[in-house]
PDB file of N, CA and C in Angstrom:
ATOM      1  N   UNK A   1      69.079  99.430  97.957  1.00  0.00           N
ATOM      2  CA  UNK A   1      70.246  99.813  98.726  1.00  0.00           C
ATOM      3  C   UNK A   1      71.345  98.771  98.536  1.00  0.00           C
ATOM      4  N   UNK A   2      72.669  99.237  98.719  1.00  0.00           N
ATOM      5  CA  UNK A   2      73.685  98.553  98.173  1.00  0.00           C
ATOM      6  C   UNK A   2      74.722  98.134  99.487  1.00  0.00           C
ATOM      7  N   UNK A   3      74.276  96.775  99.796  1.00  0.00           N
ATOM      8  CA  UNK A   3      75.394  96.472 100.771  1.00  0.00           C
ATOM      9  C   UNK A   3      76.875  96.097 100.548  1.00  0.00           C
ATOM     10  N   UNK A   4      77.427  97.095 101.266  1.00  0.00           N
ATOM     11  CA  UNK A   4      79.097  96.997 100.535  1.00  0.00           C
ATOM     12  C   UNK A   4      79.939  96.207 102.220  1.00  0.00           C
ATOM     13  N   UNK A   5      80.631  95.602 101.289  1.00  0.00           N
ATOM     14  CA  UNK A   5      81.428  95.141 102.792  1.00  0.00           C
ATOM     15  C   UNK A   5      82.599  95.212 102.284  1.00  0.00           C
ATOM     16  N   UNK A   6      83.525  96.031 103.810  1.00  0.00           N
ATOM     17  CA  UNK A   6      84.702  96.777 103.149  1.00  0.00           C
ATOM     18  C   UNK A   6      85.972  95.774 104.128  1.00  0.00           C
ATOM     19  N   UNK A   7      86.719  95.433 103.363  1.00  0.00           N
ATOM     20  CA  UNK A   7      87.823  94.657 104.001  1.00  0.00           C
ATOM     21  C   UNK A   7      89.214  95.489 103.721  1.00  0.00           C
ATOM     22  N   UNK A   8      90.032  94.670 104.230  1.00  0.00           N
ATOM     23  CA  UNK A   8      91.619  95.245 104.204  1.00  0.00           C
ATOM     24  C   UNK A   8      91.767  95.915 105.616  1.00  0.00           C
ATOM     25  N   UNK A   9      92.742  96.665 105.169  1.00  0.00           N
ATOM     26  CA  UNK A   9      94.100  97.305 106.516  1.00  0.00           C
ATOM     27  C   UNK A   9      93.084  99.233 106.474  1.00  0.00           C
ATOM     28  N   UNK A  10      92.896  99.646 105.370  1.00  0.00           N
ATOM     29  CA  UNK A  10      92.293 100.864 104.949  1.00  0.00           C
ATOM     30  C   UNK A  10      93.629 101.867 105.003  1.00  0.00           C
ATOM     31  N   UNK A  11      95.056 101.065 104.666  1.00  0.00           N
ATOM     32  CA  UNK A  11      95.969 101.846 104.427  1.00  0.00           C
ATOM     33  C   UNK A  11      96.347 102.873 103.358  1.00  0.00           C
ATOM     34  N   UNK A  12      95.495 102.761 102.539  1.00  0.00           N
ATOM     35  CA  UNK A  12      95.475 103.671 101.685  1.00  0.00           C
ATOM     36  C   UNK A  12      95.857 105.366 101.570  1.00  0.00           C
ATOM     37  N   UNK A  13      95.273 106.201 101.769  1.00  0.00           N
ATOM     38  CA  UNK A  13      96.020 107.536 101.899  1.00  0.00           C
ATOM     39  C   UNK A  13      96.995 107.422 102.439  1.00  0.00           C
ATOM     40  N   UNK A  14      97.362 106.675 103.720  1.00  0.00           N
ATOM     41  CA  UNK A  14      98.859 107.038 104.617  1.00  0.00           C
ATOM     42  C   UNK A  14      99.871 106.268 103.884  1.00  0.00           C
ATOM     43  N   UNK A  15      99.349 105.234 103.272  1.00  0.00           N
ATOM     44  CA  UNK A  15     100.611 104.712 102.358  1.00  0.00           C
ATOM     45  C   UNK A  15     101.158 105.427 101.302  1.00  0.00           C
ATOM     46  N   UNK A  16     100.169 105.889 100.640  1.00  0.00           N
ATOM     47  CA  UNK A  16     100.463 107.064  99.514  1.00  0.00           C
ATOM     48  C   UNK A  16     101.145 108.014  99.842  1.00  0.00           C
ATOM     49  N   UNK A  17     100.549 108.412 100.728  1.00  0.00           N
ATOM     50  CA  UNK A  17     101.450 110.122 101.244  1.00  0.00           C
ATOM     51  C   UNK A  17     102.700 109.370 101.616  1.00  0.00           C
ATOM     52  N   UNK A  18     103.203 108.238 102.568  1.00  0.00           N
ATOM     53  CA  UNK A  18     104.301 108.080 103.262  1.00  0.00           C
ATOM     54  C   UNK A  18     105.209 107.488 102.060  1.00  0.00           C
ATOM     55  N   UNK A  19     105.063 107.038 100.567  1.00  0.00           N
ATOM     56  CA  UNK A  19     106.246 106.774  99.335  1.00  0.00           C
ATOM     57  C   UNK A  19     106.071 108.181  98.772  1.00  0.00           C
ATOM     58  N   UNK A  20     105.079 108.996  99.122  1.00  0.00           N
ATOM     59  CA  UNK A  20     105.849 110.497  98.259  1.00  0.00           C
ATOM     60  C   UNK A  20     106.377 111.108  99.236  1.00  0.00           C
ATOM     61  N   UNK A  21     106.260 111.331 100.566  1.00  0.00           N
ATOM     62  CA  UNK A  21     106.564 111.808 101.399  1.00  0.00           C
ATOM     63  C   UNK A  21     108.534 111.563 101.736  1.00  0.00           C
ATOM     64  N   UNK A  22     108.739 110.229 101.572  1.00  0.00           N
ATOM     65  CA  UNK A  22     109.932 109.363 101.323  1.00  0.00           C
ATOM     66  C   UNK A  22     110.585 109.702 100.382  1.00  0.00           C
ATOM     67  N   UNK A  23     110.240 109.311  98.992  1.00  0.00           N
ATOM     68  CA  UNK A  23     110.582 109.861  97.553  1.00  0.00           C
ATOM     69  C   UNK A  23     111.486 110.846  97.662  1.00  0.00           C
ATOM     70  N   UNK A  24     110.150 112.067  98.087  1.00  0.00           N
ATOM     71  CA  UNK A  24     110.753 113.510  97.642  1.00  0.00           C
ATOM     72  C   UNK A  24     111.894 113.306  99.139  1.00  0.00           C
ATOM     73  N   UNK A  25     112.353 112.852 100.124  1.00  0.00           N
ATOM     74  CA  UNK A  25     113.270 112.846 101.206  1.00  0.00           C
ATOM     75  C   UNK A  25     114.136 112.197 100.556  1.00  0.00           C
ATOM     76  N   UNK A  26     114.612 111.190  99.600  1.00  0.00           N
ATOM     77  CA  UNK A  26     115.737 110.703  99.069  1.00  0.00           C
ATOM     78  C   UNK A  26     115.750 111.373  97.576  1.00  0.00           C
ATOM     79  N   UNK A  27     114.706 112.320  96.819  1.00  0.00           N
ATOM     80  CA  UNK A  27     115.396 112.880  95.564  1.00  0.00           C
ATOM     81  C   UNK A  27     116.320 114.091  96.686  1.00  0.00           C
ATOM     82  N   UNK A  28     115.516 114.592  97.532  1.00  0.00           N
ATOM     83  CA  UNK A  28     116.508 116.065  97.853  1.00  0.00           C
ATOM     84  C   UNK A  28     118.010 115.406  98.258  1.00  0.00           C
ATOM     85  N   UNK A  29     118.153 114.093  99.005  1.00  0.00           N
ATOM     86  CA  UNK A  29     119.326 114.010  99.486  1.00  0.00           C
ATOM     87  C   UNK A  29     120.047 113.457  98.336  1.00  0.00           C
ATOM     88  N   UNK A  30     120.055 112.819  97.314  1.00  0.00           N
ATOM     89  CA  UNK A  30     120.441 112.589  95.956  1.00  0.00           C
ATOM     90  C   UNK A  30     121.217 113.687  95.160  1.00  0.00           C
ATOM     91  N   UNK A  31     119.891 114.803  95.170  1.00  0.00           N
ATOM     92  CA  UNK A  31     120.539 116.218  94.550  1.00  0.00           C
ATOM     93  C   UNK A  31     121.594 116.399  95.667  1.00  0.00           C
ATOM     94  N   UNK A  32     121.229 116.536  97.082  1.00  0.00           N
ATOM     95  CA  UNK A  32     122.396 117.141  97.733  1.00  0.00           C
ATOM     96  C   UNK A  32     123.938 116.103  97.504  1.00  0.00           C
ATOM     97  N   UNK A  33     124.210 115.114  97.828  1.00  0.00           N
ATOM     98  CA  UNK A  33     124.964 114.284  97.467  1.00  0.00           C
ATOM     99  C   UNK A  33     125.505 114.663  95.804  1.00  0.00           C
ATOM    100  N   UNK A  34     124.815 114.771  94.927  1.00  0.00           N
ATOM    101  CA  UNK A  34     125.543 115.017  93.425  1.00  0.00           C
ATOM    102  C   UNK A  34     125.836 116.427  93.713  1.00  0.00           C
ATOM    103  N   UNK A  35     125.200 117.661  94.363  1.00  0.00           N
ATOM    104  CA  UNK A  35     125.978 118.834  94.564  1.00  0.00           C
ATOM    105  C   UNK A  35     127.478 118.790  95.262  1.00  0.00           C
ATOM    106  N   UNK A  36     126.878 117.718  96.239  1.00  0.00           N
ATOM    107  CA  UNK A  36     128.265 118.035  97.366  1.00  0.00           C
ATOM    108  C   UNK A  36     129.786 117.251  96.491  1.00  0.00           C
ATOM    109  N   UNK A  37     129.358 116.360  95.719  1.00  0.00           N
ATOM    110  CA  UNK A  37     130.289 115.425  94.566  1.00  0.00           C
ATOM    111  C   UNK A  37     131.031 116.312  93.279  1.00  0.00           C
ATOM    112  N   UNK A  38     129.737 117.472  93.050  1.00  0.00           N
ATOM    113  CA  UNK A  38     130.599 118.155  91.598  1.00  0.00           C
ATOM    114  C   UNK A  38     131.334 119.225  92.438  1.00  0.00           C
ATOM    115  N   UNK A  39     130.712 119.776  93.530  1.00  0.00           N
ATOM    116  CA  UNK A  39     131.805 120.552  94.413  1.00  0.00           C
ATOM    117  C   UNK A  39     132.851 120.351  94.758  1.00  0.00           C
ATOM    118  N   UNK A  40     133.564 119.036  95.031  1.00  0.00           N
ATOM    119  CA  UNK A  40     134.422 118.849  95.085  1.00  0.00           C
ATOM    120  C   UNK A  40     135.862 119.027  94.248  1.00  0.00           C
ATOM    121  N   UNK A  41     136.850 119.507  94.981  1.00  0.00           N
ATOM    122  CA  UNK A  41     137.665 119.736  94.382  1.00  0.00           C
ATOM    123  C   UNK A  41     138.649 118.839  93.584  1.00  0.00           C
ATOM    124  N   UNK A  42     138.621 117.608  94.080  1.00  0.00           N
ATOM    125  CA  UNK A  42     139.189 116.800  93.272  1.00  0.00           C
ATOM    126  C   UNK A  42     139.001 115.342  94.117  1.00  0.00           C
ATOM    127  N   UNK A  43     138.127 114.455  93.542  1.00  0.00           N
ATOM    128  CA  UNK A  43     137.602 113.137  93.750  1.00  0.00           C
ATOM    129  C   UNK A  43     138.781 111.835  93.920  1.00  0.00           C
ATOM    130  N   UNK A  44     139.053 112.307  95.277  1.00  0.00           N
ATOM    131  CA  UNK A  44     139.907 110.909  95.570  1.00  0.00           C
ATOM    132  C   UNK A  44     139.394 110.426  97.073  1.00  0.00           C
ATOM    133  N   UNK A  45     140.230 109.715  97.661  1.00  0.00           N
ATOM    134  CA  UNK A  45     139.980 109.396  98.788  1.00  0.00           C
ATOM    135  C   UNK A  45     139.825 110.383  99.893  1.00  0.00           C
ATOM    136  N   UNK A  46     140.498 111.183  99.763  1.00  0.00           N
ATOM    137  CA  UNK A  46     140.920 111.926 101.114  1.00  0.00           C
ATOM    138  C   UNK A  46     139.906 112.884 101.098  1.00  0.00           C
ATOM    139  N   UNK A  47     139.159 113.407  99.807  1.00  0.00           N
ATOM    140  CA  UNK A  47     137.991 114.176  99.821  1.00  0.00           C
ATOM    141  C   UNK A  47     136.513 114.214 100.215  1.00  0.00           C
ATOM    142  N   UNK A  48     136.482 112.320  99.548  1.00  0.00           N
ATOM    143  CA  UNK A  48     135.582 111.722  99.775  1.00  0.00           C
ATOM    144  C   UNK A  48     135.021 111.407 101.606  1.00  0.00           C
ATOM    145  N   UNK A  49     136.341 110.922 101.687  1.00  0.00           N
ATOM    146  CA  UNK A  49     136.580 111.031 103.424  1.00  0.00           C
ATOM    147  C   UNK A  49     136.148 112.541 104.361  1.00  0.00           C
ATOM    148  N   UNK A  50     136.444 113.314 103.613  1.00  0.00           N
ATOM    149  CA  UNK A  50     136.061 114.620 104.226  1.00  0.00           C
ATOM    150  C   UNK A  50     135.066 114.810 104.562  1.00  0.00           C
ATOM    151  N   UNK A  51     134.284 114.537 103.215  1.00  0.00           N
ATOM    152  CA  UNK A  51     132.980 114.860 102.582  1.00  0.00           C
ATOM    153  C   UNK A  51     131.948 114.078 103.922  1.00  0.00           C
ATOM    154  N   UNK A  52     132.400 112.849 103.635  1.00  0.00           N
ATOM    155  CA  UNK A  52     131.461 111.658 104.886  1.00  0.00           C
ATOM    156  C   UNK A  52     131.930 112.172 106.279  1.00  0.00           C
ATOM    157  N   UNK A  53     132.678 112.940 106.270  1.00  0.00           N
ATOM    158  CA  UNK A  53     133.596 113.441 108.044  1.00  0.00           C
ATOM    159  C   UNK A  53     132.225 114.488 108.345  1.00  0.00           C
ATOM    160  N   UNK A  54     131.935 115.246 107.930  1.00  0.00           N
ATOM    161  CA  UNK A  54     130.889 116.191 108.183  1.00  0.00           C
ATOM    162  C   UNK A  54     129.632 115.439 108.267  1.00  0.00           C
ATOM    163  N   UNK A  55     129.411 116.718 109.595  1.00  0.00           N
ATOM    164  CA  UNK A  55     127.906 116.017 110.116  1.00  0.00           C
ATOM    165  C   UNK A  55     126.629 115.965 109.130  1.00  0.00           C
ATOM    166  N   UNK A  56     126.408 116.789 108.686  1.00  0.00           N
ATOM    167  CA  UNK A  56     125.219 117.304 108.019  1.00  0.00           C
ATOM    168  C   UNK A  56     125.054 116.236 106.721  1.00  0.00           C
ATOM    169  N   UNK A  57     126.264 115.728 106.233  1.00  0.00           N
ATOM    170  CA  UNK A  57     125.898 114.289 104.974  1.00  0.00           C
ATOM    171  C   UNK A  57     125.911 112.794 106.192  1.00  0.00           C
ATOM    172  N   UNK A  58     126.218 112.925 107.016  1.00  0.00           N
ATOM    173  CA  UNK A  58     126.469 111.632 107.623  1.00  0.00           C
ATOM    174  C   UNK A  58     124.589 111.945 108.125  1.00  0.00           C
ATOM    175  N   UNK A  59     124.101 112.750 108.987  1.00  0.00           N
ATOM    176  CA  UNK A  59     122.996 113.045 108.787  1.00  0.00           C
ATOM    177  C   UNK A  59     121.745 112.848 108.129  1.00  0.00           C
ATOM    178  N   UNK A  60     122.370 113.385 106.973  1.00  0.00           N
ATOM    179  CA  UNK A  60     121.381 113.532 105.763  1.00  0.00           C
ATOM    180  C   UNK A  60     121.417 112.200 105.500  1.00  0.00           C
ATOM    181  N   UNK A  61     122.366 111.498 105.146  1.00  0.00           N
ATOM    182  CA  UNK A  61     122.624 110.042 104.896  1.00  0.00           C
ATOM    183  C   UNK A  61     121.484 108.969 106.015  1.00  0.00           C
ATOM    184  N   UNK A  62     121.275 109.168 107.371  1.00  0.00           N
ATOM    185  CA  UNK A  62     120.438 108.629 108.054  1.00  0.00           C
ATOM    186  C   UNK A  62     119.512 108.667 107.741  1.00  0.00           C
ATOM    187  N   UNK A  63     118.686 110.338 107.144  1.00  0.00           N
ATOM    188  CA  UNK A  63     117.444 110.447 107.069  1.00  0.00           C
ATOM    189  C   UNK A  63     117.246 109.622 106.055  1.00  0.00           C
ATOM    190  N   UNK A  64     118.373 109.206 104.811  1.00  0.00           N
ATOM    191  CA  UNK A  64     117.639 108.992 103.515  1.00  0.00           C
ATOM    192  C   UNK A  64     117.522 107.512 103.836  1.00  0.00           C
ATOM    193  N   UNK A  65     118.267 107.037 104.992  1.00  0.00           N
ATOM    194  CA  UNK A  65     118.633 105.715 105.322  1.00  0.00           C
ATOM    195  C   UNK A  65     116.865 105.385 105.537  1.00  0.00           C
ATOM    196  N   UNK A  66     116.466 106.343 106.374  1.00  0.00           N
ATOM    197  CA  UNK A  66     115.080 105.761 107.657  1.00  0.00           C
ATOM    198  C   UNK A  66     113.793 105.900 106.441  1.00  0.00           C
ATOM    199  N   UNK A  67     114.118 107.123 105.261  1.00  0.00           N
ATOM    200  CA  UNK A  67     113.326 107.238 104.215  1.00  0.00           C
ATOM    201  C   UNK A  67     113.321 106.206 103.371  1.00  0.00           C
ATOM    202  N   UNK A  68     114.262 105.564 102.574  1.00  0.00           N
ATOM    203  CA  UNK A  68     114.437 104.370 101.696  1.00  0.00           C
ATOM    204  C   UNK A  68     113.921 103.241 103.064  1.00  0.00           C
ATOM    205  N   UNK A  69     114.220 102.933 103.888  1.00  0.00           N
ATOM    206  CA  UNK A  69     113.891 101.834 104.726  1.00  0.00           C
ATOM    207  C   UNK A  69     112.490 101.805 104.553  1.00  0.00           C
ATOM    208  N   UNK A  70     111.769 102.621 105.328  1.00  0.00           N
ATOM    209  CA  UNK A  70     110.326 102.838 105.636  1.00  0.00           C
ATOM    210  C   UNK A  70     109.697 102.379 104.158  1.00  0.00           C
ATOM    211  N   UNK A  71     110.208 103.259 102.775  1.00  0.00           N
ATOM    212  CA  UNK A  71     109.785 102.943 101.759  1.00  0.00           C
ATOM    213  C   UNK A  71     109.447 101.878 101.048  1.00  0.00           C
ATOM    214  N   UNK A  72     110.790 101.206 101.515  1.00  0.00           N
ATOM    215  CA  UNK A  72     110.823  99.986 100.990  1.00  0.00           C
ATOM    216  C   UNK A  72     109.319  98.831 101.432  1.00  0.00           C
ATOM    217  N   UNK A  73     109.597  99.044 103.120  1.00  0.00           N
ATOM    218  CA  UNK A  73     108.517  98.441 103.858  1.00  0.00           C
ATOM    219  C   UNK A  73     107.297  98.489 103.303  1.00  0.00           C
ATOM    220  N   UNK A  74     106.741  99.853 103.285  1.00  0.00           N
ATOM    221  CA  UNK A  74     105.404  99.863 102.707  1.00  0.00           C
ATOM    222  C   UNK A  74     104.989  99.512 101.208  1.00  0.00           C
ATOM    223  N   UNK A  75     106.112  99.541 100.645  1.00  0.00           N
ATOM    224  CA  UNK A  75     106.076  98.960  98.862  1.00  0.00           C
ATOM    225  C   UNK A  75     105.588  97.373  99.152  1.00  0.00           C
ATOM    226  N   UNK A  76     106.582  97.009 100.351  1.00  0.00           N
ATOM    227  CA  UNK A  76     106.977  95.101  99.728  1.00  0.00           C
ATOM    228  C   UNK A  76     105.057  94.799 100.979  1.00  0.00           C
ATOM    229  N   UNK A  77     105.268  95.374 101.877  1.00  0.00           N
ATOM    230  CA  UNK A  77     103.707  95.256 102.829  1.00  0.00           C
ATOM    231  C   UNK A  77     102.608  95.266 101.707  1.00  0.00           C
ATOM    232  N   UNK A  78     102.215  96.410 100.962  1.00  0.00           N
ATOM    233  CA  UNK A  78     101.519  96.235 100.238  1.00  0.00           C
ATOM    234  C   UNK A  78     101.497  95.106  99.004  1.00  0.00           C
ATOM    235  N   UNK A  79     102.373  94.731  98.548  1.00  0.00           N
ATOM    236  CA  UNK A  79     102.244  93.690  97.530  1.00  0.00           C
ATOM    237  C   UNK A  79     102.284  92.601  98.136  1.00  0.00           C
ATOM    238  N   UNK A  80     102.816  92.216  99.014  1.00  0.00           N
ATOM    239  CA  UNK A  80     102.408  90.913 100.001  1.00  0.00           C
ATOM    240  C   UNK A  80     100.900  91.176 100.559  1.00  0.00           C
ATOM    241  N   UNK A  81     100.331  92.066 100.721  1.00  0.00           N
ATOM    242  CA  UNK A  81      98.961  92.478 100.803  1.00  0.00           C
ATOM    243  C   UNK A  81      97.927  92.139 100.027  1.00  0.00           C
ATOM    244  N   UNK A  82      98.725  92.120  98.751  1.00  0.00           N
ATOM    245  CA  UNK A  82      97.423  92.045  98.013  1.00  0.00           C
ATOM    246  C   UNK A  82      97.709  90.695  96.997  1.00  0.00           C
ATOM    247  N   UNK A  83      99.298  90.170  97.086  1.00  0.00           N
ATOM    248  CA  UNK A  83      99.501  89.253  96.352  1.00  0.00           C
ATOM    249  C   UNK A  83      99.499  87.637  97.198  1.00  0.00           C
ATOM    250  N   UNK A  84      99.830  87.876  98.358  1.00  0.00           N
ATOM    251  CA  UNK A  84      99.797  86.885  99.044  1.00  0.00           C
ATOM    252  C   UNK A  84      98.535  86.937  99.766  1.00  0.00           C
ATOM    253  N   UNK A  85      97.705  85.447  99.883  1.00  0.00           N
ATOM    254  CA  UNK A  85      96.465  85.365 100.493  1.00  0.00           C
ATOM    255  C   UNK A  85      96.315  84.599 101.484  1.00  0.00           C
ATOM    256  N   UNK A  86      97.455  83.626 101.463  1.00  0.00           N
ATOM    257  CA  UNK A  86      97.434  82.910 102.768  1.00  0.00           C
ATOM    258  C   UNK A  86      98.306  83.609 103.988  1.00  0.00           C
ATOM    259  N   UNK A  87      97.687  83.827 104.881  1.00  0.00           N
ATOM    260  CA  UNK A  87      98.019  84.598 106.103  1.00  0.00           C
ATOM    261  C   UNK A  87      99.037  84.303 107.003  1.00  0.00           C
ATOM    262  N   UNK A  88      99.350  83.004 107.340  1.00  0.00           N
ATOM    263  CA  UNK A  88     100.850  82.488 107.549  1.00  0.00           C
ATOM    264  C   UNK A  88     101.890  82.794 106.559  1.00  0.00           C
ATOM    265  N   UNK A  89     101.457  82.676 105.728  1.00  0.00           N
ATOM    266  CA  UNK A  89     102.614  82.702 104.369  1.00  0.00           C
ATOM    267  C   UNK A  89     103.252  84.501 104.458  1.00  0.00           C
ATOM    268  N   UNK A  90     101.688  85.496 104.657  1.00  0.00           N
ATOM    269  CA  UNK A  90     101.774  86.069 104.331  1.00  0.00           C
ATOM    270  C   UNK A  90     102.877  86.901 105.933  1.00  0.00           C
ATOM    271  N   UNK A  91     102.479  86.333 107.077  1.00  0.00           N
ATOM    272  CA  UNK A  91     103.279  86.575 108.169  1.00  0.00           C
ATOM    273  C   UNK A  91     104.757  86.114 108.269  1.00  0.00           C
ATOM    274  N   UNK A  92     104.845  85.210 107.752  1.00  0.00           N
ATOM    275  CA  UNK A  92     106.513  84.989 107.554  1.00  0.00           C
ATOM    276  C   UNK A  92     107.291  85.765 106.518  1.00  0.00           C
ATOM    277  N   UNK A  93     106.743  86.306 105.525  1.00  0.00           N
ATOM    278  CA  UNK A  93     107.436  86.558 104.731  1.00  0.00           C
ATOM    279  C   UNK A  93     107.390  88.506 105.374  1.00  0.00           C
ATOM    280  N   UNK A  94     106.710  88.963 105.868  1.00  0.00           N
ATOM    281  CA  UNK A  94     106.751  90.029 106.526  1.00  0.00           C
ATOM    282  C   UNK A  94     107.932  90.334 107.929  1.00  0.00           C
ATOM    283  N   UNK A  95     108.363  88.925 108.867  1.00  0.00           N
ATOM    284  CA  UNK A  95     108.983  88.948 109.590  1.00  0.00           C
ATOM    285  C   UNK A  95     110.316  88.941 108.976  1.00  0.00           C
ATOM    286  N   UNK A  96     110.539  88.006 107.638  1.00  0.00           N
ATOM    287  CA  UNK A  96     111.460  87.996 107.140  1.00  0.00           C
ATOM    288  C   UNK A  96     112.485  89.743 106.031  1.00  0.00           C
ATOM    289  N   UNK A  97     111.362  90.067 105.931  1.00  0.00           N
ATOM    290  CA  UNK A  97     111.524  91.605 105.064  1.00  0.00           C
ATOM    291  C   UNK A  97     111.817  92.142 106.185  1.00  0.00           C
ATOM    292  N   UNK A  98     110.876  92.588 107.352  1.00  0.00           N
ATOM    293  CA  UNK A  98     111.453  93.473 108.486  1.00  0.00           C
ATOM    294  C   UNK A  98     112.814  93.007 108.992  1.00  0.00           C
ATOM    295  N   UNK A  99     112.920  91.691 109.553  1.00  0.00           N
ATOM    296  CA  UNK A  99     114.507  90.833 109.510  1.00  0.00           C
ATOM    297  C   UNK A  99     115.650  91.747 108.823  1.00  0.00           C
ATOM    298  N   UNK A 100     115.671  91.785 107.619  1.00  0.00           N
ATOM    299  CA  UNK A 100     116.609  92.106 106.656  1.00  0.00           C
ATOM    300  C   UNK A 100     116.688  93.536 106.200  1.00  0.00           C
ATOM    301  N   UNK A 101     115.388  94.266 106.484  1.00  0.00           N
ATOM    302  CA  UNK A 101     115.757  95.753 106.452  1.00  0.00           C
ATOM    303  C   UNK A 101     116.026  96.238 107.746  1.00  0.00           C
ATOM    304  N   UNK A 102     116.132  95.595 108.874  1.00  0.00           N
ATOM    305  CA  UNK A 102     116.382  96.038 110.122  1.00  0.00           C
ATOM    306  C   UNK A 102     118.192  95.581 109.973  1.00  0.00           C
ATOM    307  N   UNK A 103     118.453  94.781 109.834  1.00  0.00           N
ATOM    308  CA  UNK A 103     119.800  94.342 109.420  1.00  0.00           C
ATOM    309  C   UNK A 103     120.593  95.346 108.699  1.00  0.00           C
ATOM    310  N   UNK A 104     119.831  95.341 107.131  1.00  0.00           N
ATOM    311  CA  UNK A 104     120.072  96.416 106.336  1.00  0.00           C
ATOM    312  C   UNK A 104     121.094  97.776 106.861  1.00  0.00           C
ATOM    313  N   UNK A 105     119.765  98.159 107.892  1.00  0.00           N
ATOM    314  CA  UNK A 105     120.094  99.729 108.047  1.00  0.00           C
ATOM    315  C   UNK A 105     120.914 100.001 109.867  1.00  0.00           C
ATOM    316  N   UNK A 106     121.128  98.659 110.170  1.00  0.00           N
ATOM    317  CA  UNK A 106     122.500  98.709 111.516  1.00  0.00           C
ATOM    318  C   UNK A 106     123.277  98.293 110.571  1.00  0.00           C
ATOM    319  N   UNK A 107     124.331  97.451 109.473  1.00  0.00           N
ATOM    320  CA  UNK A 107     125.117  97.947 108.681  1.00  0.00           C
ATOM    321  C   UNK A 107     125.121  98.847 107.993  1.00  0.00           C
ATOM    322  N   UNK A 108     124.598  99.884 107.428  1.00  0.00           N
ATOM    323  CA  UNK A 108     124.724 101.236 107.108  1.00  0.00           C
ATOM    324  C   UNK A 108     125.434 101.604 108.253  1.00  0.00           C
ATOM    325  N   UNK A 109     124.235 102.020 109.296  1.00  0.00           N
ATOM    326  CA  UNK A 109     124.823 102.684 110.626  1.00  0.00           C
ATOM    327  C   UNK A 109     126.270 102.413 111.018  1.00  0.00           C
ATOM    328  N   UNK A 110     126.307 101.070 110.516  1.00  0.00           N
ATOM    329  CA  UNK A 110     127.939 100.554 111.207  1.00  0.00           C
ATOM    330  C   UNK A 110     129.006 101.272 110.541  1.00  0.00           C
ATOM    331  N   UNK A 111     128.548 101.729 108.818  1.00  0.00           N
ATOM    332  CA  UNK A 111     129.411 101.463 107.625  1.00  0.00           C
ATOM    333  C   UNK A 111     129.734 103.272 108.079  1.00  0.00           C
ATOM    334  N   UNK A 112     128.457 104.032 107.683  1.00  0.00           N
ATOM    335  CA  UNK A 112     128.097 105.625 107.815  1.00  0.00           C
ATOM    336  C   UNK A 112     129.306 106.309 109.118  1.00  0.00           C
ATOM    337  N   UNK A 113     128.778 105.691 110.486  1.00  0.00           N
ATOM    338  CA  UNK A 113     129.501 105.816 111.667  1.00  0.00           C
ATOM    339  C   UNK A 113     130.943 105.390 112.494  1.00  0.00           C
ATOM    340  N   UNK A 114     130.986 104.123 111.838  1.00  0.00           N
ATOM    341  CA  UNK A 114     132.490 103.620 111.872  1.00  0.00           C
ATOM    342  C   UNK A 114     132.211 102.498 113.491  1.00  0.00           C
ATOM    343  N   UNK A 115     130.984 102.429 113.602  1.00  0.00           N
ATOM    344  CA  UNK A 115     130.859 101.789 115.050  1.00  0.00           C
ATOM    345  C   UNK A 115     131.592 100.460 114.742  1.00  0.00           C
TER     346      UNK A 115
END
């Protein structure tokens, strides 16, 4: 008989599903964004402005915001997971990533919303 001893977080499936799950949430808003761009009637300011005036891209723009965020997280979590071994090291540099994508995405919010 084979004694196995199993370590880690056992994040596995939910990490997987949650970068395709993400992915495919920033290719659709990508396509939508290059649709809503060749639609346009003529690419200057005042269009562009339009374009971001409507709810549904300022919107869409959040989701892809909370999708790329999250993504990011679980990319840089996992390689600090498995690349970093010392556990302080590996806790600061986690406070510091959350730090800066939490930052990150209240300037968006600021930039997106005009707060």
């Amino acid at each position: 008989m084979v004694n196995r001893e199993v370590v880690g977080a056992h994040y596995g499936l939910r990490d997987w599903l949650a970068q395709r799950i993400t992915a495919v949430i920033m290719l659709v808003f990508t396509l939508l964004l290059i649709l809503a761009l060749v639609s346009l009637p003529k690419f200057d300011f005042w269009h562009w402005q339009a374009l971001w005036n409507l709810s549904l891209m300022r919107y869409a723009a959040l989701l892809f915001l909370v999708a790329l965020l999250y993504h990011a997280w679980v990319g840089v979590r996992n390689i600090f997971m498995d690349y970093i071994k010392d556990s302080g090291l590996r806790l600061t540099l986690y406070v510091v990533v959350i730090l800066a994508l939490i930052s990150y995405g209240a300037w968006t919010v600021q930039i997106l919303w005009g707060i």
